[in-house]
Protein backbone atom coordinates (compact mmCIF):
# COMPACT_ATOMS: atom_id res chain seq x y z
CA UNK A 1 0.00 0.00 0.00
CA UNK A 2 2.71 2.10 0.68
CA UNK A 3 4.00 2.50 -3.03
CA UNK A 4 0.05 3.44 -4.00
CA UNK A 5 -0.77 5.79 -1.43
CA UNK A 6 1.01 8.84 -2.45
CA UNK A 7 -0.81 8.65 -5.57
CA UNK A 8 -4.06 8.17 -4.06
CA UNK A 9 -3.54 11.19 -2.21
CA UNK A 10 -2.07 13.35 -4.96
CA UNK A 11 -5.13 12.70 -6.74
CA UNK A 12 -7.21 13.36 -3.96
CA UNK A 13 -5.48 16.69 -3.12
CA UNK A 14 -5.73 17.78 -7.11
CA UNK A 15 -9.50 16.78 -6.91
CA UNK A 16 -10.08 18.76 -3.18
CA UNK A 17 -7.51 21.38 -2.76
CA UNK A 18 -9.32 23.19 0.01
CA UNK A 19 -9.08 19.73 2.11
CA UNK A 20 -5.49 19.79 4.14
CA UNK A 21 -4.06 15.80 4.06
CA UNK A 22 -1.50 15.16 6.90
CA UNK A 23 -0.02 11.71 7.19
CA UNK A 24 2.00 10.19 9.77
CA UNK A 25 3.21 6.96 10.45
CA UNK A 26 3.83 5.00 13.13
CA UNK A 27 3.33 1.10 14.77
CA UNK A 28 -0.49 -0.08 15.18
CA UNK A 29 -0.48 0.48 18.96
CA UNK A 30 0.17 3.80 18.77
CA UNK A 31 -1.92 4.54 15.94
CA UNK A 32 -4.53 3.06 17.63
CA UNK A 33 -3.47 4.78 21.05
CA UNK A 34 -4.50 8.15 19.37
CA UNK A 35 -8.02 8.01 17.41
CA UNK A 36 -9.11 11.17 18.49
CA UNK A 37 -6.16 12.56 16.04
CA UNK A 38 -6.68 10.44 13.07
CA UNK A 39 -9.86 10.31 10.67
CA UNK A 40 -8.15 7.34 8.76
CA UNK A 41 -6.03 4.92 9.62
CA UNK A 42 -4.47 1.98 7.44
CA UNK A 43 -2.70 -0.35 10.13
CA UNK A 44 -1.08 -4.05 9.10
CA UNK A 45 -1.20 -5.73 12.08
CA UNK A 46 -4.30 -6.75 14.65
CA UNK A 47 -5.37 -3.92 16.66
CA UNK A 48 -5.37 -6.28 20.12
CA UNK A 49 -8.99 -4.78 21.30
CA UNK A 50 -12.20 -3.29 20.31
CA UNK A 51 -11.15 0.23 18.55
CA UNK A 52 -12.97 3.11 20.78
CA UNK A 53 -15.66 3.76 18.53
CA UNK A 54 -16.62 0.68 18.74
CA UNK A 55 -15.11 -1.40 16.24
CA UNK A 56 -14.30 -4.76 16.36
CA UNK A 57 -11.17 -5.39 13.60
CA UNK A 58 -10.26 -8.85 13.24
CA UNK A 59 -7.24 -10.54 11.12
């Protein structure tokens, strides 16, 4: 995914200029440590517990 999503977000940033895209990157635990700072979140490995909103991700 990582070789893709610069593209994906070039595009998207072409197609929605007024919309600022951050990206940071980090392990899953602490990507999934902050979710009040992220509004997407592409992780490879099992989360280890039921994401605070309520979602259950499984491998």
């Amino acid at each position: 995914m990582s070789y893709v999503l610069p593209y994906l977000i070039a595009a998207f940033h072409k197609r929605y200029p007024e919309v600022a895209v951050t990206t940071i990157d980090g392990n899953t635990a602490d990507i999934v440590a902050a979710p009040a700072s992220v509004d997407v979140a592409l992780v490879e490995g099992p989360t280890g517990h039921d994401l605070s909103l309520g979602i259950t991700v499984t491998a």
